[in-house]
C-alpha atoms as a PDB file:
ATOM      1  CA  UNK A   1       0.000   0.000   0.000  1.00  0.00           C
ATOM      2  CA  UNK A   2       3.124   2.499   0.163  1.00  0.00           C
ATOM      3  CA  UNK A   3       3.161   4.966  -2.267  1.00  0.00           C
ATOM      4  CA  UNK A   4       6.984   4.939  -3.271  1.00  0.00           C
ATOM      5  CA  UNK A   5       9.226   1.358  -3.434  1.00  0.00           C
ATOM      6  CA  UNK A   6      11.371   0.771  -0.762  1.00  0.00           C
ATOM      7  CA  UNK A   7      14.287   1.725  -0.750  1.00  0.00           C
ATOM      8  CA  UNK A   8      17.644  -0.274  -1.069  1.00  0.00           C
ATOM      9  CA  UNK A   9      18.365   0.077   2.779  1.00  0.00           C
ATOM     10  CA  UNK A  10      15.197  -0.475   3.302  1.00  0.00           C
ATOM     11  CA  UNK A  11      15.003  -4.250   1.250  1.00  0.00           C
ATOM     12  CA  UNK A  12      18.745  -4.574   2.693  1.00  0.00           C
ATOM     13  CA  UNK A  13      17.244  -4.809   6.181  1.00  0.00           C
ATOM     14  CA  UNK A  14      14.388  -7.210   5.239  1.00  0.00           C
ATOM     15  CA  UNK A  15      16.783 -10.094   3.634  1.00  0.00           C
ATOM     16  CA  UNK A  16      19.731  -9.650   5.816  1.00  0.00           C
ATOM     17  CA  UNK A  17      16.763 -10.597   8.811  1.00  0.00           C
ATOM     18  CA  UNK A  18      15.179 -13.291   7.073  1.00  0.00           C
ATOM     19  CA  UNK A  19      18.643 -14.738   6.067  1.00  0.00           C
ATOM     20  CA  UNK A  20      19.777 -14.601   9.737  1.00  0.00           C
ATOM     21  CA  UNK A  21      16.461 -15.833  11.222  1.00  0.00           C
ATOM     22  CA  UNK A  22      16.889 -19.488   8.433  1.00  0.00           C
ATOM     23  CA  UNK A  23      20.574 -20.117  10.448  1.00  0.00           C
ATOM     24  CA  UNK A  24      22.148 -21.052   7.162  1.00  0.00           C
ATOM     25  CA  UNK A  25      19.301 -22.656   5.715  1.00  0.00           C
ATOM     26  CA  UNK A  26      18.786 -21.647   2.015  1.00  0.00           C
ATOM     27  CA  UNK A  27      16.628 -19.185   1.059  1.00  0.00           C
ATOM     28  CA  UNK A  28      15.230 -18.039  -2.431  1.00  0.00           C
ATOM     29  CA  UNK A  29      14.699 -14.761  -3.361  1.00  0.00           C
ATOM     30  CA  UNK A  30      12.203 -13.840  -6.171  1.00  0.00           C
ATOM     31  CA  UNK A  31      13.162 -10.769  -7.837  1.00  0.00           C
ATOM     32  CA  UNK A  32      10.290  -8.215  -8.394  1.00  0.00           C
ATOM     33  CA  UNK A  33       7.539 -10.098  -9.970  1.00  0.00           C
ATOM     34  CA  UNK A  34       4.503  -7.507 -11.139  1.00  0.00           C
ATOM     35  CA  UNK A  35       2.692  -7.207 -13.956  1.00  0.00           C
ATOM     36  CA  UNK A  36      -0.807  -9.202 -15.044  1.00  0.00           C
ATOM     37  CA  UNK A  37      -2.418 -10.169 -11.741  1.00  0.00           C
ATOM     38  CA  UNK A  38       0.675  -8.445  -9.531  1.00  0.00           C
ATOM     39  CA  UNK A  39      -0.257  -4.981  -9.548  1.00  0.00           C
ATOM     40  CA  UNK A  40       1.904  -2.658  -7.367  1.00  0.00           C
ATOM     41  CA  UNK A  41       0.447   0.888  -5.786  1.00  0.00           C
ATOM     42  CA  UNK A  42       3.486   2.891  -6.106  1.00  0.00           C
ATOM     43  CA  UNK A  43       4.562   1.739  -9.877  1.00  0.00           C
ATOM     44  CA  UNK A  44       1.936   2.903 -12.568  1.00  0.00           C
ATOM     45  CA  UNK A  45       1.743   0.132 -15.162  1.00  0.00           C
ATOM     46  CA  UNK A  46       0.801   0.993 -18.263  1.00  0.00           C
ATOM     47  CA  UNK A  47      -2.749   0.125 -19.626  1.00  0.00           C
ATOM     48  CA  UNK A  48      -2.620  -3.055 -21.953  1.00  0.00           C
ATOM     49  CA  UNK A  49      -5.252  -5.288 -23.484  1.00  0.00           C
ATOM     50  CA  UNK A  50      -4.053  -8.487 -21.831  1.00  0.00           C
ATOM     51  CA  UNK A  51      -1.708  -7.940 -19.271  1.00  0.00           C
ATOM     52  CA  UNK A  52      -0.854 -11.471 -19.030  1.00  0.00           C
ATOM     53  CA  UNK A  53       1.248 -11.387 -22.232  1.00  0.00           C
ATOM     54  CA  UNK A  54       2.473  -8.023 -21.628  1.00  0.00           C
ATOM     55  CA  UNK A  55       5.430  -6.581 -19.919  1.00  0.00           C
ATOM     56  CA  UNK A  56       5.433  -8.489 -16.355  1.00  0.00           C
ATOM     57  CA  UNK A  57       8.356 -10.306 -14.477  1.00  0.00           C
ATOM     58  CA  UNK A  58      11.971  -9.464 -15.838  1.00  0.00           C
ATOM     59  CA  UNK A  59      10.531  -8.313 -18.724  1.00  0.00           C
ATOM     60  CA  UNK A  60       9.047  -5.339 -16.818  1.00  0.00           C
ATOM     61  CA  UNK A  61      12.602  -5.322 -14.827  1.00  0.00           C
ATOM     62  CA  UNK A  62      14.464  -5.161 -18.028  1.00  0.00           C
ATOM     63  CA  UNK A  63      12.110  -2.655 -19.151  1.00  0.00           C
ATOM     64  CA  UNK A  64      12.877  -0.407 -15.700  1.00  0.00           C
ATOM     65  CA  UNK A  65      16.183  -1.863 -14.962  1.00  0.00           C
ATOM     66  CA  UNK A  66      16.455   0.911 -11.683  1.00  0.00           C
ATOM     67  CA  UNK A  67      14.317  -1.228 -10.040  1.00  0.00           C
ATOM     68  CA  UNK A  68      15.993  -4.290 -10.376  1.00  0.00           C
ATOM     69  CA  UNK A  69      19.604  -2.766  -9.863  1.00  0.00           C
ATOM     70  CA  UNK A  70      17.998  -1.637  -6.707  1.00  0.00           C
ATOM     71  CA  UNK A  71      16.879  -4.916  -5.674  1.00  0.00           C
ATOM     72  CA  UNK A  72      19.608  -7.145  -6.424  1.00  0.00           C
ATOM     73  CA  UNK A  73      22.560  -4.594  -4.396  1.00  0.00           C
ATOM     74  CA  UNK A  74      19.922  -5.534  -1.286  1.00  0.00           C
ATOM     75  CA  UNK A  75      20.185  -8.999  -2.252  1.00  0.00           C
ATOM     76  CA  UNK A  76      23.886  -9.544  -2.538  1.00  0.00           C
ATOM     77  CA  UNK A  77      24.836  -7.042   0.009  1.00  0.00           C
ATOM     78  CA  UNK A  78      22.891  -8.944   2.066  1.00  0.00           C
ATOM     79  CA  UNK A  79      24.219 -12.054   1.139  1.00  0.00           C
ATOM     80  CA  UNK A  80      27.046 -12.572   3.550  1.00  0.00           C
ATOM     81  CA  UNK A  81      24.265 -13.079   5.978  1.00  0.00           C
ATOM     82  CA  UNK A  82      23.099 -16.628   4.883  1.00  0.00           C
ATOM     83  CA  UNK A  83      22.806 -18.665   1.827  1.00  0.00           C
ATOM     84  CA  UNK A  84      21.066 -16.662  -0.928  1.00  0.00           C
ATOM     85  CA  UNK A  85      19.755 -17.790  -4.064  1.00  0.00           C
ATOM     86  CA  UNK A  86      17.939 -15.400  -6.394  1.00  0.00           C
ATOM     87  CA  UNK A  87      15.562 -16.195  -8.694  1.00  0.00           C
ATOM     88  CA  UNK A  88      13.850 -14.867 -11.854  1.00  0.00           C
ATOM     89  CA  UNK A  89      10.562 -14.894 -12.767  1.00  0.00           C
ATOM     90  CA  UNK A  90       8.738 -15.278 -16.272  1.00  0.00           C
ATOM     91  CA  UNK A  91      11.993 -16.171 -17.756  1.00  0.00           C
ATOM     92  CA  UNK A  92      10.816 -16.427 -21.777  1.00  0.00           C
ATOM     93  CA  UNK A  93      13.759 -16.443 -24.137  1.00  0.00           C
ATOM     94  CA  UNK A  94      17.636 -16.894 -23.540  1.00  0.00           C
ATOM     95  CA  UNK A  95      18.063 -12.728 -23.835  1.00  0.00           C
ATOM     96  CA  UNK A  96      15.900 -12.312 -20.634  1.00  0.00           C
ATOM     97  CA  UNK A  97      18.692 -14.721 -19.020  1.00  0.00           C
ATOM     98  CA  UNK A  98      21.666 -13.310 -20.004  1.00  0.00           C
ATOM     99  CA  UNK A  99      20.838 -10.250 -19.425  1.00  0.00           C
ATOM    100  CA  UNK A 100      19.657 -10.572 -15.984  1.00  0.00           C
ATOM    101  CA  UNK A 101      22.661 -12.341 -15.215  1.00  0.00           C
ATOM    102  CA  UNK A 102      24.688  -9.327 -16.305  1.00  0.00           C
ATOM    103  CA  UNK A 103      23.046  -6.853 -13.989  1.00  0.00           C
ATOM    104  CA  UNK A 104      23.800  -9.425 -11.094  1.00  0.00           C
ATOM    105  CA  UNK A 105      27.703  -9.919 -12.234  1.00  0.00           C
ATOM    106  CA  UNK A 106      27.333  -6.343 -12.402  1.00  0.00           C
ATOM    107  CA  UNK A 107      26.045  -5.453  -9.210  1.00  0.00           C
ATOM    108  CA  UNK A 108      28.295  -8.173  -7.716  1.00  0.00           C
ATOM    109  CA  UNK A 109      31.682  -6.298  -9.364  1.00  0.00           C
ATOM    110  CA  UNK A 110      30.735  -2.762  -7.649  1.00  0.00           C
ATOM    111  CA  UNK A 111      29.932  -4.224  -4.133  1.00  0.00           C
ATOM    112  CA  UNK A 112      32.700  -6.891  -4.255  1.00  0.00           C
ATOM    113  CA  UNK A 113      30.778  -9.922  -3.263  1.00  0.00           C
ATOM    114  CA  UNK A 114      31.004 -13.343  -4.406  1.00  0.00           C
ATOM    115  CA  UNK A 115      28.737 -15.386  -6.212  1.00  0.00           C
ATOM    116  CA  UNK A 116      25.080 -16.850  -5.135  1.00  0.00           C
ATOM    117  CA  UNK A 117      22.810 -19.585  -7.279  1.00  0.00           C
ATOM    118  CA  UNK A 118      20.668 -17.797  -9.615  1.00  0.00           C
ATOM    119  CA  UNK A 119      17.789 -19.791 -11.272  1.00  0.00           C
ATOM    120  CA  UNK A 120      14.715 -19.008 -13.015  1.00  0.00           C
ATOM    121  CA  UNK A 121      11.471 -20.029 -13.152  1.00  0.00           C
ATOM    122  CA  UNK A 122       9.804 -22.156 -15.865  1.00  0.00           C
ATOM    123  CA  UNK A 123       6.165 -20.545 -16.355  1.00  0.00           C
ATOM    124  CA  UNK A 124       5.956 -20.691 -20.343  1.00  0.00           C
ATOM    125  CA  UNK A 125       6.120 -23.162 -22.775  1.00  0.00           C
ATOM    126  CA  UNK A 126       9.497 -21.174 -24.513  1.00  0.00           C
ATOM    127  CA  UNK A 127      11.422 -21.736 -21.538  1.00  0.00           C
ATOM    128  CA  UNK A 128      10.187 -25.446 -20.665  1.00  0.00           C
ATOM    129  CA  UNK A 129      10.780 -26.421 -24.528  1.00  0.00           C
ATOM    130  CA  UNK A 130      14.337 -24.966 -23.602  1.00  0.00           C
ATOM    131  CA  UNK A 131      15.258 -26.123 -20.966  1.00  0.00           C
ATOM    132  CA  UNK A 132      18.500 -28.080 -21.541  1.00  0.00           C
ATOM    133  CA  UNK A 133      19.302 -24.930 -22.787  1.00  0.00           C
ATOM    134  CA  UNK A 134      18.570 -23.092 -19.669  1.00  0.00           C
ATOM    135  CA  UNK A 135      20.142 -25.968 -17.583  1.00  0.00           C
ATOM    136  CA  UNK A 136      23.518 -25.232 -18.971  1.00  0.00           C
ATOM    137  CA  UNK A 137      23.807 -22.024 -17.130  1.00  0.00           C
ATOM    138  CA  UNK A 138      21.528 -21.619 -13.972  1.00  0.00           C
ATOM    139  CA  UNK A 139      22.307 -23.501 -10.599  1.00  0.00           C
ATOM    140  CA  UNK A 140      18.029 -24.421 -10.479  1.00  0.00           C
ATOM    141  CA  UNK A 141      14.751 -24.406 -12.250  1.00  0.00           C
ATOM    142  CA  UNK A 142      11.857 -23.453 -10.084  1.00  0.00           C
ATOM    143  CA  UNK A 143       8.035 -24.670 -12.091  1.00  0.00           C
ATOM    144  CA  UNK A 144       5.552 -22.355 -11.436  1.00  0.00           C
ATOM    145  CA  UNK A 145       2.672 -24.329 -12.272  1.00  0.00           C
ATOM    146  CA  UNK A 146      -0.025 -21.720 -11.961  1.00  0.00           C
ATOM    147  CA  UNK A 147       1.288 -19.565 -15.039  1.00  0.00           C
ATOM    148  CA  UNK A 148       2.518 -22.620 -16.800  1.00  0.00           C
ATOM    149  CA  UNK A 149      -0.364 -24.162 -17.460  1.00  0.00           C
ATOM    150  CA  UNK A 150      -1.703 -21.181 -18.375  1.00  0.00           C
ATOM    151  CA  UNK A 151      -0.203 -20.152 -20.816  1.00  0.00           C
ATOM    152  CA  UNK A 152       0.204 -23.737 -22.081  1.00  0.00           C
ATOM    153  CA  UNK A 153      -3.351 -24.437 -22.085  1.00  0.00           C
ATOM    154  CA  UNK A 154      -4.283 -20.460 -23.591  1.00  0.00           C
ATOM    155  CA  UNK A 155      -7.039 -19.983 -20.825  1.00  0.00           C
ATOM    156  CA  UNK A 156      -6.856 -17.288 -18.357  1.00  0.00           C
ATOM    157  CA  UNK A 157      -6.512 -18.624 -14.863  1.00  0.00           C
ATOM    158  CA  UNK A 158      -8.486 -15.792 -13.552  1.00  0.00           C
ATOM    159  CA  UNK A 159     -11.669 -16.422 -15.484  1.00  0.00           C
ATOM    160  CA  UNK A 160     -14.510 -18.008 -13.895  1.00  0.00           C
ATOM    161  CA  UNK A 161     -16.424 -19.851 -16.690  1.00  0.00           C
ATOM    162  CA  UNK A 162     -12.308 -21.434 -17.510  1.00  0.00           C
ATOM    163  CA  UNK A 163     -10.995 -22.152 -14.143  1.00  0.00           C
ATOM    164  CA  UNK A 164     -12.234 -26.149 -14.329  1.00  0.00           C
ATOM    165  CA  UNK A 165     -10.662 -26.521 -17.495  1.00  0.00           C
ATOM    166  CA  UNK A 166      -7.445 -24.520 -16.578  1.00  0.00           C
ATOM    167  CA  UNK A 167      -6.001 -27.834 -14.920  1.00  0.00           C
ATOM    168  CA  UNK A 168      -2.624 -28.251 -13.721  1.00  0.00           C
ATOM    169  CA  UNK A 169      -2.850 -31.916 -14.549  1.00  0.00           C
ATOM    170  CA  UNK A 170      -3.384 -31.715 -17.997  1.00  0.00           C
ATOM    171  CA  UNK A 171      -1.148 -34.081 -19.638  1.00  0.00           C
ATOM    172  CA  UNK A 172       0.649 -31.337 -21.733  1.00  0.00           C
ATOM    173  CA  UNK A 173       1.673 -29.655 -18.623  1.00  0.00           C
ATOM    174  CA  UNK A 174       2.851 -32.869 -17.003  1.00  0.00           C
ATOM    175  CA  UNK A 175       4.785 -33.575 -20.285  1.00  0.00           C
ATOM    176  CA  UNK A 176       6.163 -29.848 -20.217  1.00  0.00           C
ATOM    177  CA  UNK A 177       7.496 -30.608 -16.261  1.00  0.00           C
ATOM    178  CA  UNK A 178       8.668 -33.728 -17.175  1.00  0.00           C
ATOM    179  CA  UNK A 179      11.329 -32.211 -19.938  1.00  0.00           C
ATOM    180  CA  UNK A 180      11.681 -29.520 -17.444  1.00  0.00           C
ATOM    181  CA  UNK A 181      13.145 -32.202 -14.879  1.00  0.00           C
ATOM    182  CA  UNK A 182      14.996 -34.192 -17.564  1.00  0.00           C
ATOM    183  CA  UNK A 183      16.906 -31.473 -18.675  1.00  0.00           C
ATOM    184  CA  UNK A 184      17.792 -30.168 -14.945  1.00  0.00           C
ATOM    185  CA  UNK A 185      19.037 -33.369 -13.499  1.00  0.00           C
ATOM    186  CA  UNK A 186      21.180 -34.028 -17.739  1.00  0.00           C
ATOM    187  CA  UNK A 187      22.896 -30.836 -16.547  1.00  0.00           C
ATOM    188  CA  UNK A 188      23.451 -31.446 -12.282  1.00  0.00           C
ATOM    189  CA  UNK A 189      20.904 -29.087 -11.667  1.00  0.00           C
ATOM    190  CA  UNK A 190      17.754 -29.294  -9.082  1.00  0.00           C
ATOM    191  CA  UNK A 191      13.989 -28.507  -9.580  1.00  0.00           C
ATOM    192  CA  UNK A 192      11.637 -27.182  -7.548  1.00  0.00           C
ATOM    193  CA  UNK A 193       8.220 -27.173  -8.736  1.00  0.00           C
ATOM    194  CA  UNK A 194       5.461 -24.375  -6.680  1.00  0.00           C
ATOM    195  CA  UNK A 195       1.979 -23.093  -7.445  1.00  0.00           C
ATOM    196  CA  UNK A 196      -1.334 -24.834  -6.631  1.00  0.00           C
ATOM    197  CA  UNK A 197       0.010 -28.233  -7.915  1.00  0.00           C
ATOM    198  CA  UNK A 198       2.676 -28.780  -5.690  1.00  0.00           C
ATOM    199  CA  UNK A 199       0.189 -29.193  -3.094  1.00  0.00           C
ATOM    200  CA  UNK A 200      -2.273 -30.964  -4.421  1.00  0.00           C
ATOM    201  CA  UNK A 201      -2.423 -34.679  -3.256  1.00  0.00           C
ATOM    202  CA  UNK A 202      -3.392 -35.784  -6.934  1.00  0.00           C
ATOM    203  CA  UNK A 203      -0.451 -34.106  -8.076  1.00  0.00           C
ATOM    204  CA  UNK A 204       1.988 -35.076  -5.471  1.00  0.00           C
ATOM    205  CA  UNK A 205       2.610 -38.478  -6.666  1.00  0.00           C
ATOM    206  CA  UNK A 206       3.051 -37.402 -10.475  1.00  0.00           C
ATOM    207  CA  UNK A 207       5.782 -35.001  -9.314  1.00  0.00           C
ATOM    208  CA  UNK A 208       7.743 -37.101  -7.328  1.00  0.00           C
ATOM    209  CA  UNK A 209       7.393 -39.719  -9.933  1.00  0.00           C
ATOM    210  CA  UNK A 210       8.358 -37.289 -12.644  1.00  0.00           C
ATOM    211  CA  UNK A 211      11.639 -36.784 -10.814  1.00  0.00           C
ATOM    212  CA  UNK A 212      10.985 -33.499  -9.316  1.00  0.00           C
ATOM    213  CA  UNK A 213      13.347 -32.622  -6.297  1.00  0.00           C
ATOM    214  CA  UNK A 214      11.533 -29.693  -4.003  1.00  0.00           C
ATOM    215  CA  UNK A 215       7.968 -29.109  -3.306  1.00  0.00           C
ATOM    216  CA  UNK A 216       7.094 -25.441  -2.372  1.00  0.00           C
ATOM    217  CA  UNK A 217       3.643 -24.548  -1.053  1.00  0.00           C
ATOM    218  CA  UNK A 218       2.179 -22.733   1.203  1.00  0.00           C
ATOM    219  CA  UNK A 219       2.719 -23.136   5.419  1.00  0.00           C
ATOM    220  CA  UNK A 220      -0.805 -24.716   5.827  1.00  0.00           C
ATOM    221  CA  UNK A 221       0.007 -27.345   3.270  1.00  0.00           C
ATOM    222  CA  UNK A 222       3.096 -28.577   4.393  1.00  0.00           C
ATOM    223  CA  UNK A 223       2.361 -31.639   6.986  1.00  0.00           C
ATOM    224  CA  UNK A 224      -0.084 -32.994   4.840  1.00  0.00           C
ATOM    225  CA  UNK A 225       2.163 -32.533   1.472  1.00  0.00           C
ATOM    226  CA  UNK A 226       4.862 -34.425   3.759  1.00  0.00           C
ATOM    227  CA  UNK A 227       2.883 -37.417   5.208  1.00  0.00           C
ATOM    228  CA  UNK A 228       2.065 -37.879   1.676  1.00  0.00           C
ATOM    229  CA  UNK A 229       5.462 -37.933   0.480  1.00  0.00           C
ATOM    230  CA  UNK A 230       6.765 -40.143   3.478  1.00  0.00           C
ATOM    231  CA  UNK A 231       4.117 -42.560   1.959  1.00  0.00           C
ATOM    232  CA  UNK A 232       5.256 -42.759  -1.327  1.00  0.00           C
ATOM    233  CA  UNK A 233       7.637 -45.487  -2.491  1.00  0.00           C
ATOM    234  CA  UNK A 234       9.101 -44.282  -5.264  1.00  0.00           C
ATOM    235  CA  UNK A 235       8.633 -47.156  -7.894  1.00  0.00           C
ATOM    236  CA  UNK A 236       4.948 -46.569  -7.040  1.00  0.00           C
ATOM    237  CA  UNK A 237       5.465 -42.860  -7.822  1.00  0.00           C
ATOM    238  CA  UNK A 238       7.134 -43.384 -11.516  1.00  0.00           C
ATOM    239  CA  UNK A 239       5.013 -45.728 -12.636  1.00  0.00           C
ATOM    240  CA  UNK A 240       2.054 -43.278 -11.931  1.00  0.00           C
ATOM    241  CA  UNK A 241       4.010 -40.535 -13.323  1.00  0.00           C
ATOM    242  CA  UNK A 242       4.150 -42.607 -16.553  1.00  0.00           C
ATOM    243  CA  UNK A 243       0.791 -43.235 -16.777  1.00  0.00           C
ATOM    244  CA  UNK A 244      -0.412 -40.107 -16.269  1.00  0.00           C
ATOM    245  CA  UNK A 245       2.104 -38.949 -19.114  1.00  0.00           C
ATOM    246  CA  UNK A 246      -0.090 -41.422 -21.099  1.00  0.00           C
ATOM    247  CA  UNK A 247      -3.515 -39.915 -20.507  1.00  0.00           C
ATOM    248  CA  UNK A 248      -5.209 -37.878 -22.961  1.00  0.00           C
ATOM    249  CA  UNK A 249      -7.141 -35.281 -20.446  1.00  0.00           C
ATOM    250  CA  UNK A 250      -6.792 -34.594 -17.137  1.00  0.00           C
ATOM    251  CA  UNK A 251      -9.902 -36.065 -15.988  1.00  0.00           C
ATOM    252  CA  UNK A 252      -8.235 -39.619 -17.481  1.00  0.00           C
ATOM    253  CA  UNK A 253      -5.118 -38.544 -15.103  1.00  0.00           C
ATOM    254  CA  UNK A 254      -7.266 -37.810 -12.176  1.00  0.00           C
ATOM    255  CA  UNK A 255      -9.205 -41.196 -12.790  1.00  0.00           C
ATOM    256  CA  UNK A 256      -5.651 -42.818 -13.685  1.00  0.00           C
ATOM    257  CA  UNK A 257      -4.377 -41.755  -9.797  1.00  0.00           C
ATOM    258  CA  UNK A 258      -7.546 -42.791  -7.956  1.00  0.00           C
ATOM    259  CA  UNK A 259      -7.345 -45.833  -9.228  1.00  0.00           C
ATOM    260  CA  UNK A 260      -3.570 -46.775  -8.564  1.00  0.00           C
ATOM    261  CA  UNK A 261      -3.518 -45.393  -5.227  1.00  0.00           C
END
């Protein structure tokens, strides 16, 4: 609700406490995702027909680079406080990469701090379909499933009379993670999959089938997303994960899970 951003003290004070208060324990940063259904008081966006495919995540960040200079000296200066990884959202093309990385080797030059894991997340097709790509340079993928299978499936995951059909477990998006995860683990790299899916128990099994390697969801969700995966023995989980991959719909997928668990 404020009317100007914070400044970079101000962000500097934030992650140096949450870094101290993990005790070493890694945390990932997001850098400033806005844009679509992220609006932000004190930065006036500018009108477009379908925000969703306009200028959000590092492409708004590229676009207003200030504010993403700003963020990342809070980040990295404070960095020596814990282990930091920063990650970028709506990652589309290999230009949006590279160039972020710049800014951060950048950044990291003028304050004289070493390096942290940078990753990005996978949200749209483009970046799933190159992934082994991707997985050449970053330390991590992060899935976000919520604007994956959005813009996989073309229906906005805000509209009422689509929100049935805009299914996480579509077999498209499962195929999409499952490259996603492939392509990580070719290259050494982790993946973290978060949205809605990760904690749904449906979907549970499929990921840790598919391979994935880090569940992020929200505090509520977490004892019962664990019991579940305690459960799991893992030759259970890939079989289900393949045939779910071999479903046509995601009503087969749900029906394919019910009946093998």
């Amino acid at each position: 609700d404020r009317d100007k951003p914070p400044t970079e003290d101000e962000q500097f004070e934030v992650y140096r406490d949450i870094l101290l208060a993990q005790e070493g324990q890694p945390v990932i940063a997001r850098t400033l995702d806005i844009g679509g259904d992220k609006p932000l008081a004190y930065l006036t966006l500018p009108e477009e027909e379908n925000p969703f495919l306009g200028q959000r995540g590092i492409r708004l960040c590229l676009a207003r680079p200030e504010l993403l200079r700003t963020q990342l000296r809070a980040l990295l200066r404070a960095s020596s406080y814990g282990k930091l990884r920063i990650m970028f959202p709506m990652i589309t093309n290999f230009e949006d990469w590279t160039a972020a990385k710049r800014m951060v080797a950048e950044v990291q030059h003028e304050l004289k701090v070493g390096p942290v894991e940078l990753g990005i997340m996978i949200e749209v097709p483009a970046a799933a379909l190159l992934a082994s790509v991707f997985a050449r340079e970053v330390d991590f993928f992060s899935i976000g499933t919520n604007d994956l299978t959005q813009y996989t499936l073309a229906m906005d995951r805000t509209n009422p009379a689509l929100s049935e059909q805009a299914d996480g477990l579509n077999p498209a998006v499962l195929t999409l993670i499952e490259r996603t995860v492939k392509a990580a683990h070719s290259a050494g790299k982790w993946t973290g999959v978060c949205g809605e899916l990760a904690a749904n128990p449906l979907a549970v099994p499929i990921l840790v089938g598919l391979g994935v390697d880090e569940l992020s969801c929200s505090v509520p969700a977490i004892p019962a997303v664990k019991a579940q995966v305690r459960t799991l023995a893992r030759s259970t989980a890939e079989h289900l994960a393949a045939q779910a991959l071999a479903c046509a719909t995601a009503t087969e997928v749900r029906r394919t899970v019910d009946s093998l668990l």
